[in-house]
Protein backbone atom coordinates (compact mmCIF):
# COMPACT_ATOMS: atom_id res chain seq x y z
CA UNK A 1 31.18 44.62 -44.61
CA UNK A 2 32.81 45.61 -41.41
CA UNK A 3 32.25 43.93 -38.40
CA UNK A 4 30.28 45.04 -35.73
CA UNK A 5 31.51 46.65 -32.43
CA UNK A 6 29.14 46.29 -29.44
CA UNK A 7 30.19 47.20 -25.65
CA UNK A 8 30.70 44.06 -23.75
CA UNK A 9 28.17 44.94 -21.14
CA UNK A 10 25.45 44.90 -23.95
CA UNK A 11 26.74 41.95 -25.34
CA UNK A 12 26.30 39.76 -21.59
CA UNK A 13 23.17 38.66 -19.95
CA UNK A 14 21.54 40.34 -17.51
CA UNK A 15 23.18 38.23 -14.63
CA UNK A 16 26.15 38.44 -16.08
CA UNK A 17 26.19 41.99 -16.19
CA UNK A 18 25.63 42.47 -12.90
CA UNK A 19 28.21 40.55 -11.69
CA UNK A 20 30.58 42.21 -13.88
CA UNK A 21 29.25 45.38 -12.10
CA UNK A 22 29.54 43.87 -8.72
CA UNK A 23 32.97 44.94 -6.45
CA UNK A 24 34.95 42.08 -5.48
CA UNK A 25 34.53 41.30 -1.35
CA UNK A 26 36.67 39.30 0.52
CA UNK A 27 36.64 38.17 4.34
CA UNK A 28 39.04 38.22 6.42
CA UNK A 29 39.63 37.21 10.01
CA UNK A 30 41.53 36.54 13.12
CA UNK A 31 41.30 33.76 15.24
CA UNK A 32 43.20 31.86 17.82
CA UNK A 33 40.26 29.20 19.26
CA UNK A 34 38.59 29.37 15.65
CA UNK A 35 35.58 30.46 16.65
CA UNK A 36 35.79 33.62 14.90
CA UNK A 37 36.97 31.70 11.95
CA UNK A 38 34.32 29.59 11.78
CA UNK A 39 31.92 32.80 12.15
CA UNK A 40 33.96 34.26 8.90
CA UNK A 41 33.00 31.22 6.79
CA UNK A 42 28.72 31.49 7.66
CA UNK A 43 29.29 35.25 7.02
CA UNK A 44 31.13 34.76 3.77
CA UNK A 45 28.55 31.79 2.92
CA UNK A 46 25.93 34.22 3.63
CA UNK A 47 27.26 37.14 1.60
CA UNK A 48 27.64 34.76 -0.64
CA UNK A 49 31.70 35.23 -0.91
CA UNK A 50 33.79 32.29 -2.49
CA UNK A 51 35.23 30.16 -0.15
CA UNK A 52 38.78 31.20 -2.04
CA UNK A 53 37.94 34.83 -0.92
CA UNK A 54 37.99 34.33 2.72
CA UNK A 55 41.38 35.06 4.55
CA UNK A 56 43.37 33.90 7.95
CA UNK A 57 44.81 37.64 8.38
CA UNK A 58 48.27 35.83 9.00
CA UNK A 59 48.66 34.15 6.04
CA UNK A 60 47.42 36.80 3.12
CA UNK A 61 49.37 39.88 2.09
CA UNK A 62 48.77 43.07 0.63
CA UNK A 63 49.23 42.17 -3.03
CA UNK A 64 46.74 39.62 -2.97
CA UNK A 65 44.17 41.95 -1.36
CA UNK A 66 44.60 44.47 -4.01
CA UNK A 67 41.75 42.99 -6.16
CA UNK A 68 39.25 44.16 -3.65
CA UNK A 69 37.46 46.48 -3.52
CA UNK A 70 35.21 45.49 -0.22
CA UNK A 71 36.70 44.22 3.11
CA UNK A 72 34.64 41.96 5.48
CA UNK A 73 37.01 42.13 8.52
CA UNK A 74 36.55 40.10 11.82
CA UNK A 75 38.40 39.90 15.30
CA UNK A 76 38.20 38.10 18.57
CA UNK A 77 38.68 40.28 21.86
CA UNK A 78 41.49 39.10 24.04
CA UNK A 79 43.61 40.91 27.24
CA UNK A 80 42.08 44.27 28.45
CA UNK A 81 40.05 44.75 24.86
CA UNK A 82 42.88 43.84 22.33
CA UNK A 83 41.42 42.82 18.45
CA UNK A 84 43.09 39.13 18.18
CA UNK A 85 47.07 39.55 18.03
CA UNK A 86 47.13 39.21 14.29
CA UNK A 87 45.79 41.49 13.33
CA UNK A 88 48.57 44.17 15.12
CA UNK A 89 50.67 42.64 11.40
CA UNK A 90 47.04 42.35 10.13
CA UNK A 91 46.72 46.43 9.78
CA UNK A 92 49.46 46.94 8.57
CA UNK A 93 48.97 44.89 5.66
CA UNK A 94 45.78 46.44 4.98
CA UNK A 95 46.79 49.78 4.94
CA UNK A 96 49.50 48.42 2.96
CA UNK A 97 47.11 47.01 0.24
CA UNK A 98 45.44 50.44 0.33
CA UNK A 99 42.15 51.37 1.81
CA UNK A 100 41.02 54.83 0.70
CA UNK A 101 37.77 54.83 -0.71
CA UNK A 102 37.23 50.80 -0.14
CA UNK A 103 34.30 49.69 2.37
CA UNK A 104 34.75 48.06 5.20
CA UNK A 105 32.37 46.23 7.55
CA UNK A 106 33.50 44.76 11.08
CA UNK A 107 32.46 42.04 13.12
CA UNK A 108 33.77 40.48 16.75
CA UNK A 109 33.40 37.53 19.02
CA UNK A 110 33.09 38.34 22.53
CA UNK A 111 32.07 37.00 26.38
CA UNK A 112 29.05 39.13 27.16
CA UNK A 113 29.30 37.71 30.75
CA UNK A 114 32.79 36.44 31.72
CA UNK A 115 34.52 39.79 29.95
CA UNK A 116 31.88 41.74 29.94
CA UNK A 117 33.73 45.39 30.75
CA UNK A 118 35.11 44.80 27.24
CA UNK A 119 33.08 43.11 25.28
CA UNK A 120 34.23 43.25 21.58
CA UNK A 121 36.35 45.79 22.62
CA UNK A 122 38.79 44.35 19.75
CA UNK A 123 36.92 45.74 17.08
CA UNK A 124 37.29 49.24 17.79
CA UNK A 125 41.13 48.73 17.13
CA UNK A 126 40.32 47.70 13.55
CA UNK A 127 37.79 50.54 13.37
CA UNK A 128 39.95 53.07 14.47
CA UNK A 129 42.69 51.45 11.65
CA UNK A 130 40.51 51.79 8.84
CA UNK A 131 38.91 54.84 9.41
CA UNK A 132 42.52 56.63 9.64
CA UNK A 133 43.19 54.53 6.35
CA UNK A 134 40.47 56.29 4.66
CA UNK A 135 37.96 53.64 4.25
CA UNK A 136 34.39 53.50 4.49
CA UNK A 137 33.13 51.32 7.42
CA UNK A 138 29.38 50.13 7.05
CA UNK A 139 27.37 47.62 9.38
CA UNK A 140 27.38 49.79 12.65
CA UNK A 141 25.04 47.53 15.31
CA UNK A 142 22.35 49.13 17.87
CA UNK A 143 23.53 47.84 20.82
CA UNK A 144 19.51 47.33 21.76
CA UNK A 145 19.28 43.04 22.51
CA UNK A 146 23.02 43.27 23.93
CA UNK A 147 23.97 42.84 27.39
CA UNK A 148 26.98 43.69 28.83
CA UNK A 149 28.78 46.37 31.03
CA UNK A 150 31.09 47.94 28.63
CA UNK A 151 32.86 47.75 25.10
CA UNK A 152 35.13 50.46 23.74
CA UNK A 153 33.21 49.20 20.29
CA UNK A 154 30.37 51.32 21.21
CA UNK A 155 29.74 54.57 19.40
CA UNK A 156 26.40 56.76 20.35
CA UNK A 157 24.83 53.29 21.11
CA UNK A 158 26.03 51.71 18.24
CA UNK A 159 28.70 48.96 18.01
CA UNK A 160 31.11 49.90 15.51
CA UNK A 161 30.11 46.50 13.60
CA UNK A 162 28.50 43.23 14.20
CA UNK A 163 29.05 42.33 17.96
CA UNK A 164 28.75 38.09 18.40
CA UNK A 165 28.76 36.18 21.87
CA UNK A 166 28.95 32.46 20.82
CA UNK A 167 29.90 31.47 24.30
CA UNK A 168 26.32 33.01 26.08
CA UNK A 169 24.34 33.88 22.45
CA UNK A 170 24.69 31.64 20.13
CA UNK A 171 21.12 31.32 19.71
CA UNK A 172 21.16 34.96 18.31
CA UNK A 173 23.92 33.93 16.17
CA UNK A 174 22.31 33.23 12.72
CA UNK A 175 19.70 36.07 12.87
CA UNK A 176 22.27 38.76 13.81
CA UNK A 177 23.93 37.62 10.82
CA UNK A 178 21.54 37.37 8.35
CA UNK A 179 20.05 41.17 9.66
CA UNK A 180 23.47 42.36 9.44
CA UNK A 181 24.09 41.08 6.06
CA UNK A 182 20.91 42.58 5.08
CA UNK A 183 22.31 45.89 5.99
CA UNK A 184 25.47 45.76 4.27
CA UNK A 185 24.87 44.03 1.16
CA UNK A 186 23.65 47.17 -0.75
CA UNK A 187 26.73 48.92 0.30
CA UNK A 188 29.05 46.42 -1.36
């Protein structure tokens, strides 16, 4: 009698078929005052990303980011606007590791009152980065519940991703979050 050949995804649970289904996500960030660090780590928890799949930008290169297929990025704003400074090395090991056809989703920490002419201005540098690298960015904000003179992170009333003031909002911390993780977890 021969022996049987069945196609592993018959063979696994439902759960576990779905997971094997599911593209790998990591989160990565840039932080100098670890605030948006901190923010990375409730956003993984969240998204429910391992702990082992959440990156300082200046420590991870492009070969170990090659096993993903989904990129949770995040940036302080700094100077006139500036994403956090590495990320300028950052990009560059992103596009490195290859970004056409991944998905992307963005998120910033920002002074809606003390910097408020650029408020998250930083993550329209990383937007502008993976776009050009051929990714797909998901998780675009309505700037409605946002205030603040300017941010070059605004597109047609949109921020380009999740825009977070833990200096003047960190009451709205936890539900921005948890909407904007609502929005993006189908896409990944």
């Amino acid at each position: 009698m021969q022996p049987k050949h069945i196609k592993l995804e018959n063979a696994l649970g439902h759960n576990q078929r779905k997971e094997l289904k599911m593209n790998k996500t990591c989160v990565i960030y840039g932080s100098s005052t670890g605030t948006c660090q901190d923010l990375a780590s409730r956003i993984a928890s969240k998204l429910g990303v391992d702990s082992a799949d959440v990156f300082d930008v200046s420590k991870v290169s492009a070969d170990q980011l090659g096993a993903y297929q989904n990129f949770i990025l995040g940036t302080s704003t700094w100077g006139a606007g500036d994403m956090q400074d590495d990320w300028f090395d950052g990009v560059k090991t992103l596009k490195e590791a290859g970004l056409s056809g991944k998905t992307v989703a963005i998120f910033g920490c920002g002074d809606s009152e003390s910097y408020s002419d650029t408020f998250c201005s930083g993550m329209n540098e990383l937007f502008n980065a993976v776009k050009e690298a051929g990714a797909k960015v998901v998780g675009q904000v309505s700037t409605d519940g946002y205030t603040y003179d300017d941010s070059e992170a605004v597109v047609d009333d949109h921020f380009v991703g999740l825009a977070l003031d833990e200096v003047n909002e960190d009451d709205k911390t936890d539900e921005r979050i948890d909407a904007w993780v609502k929005e993006i977890q189908p896409e990944l």
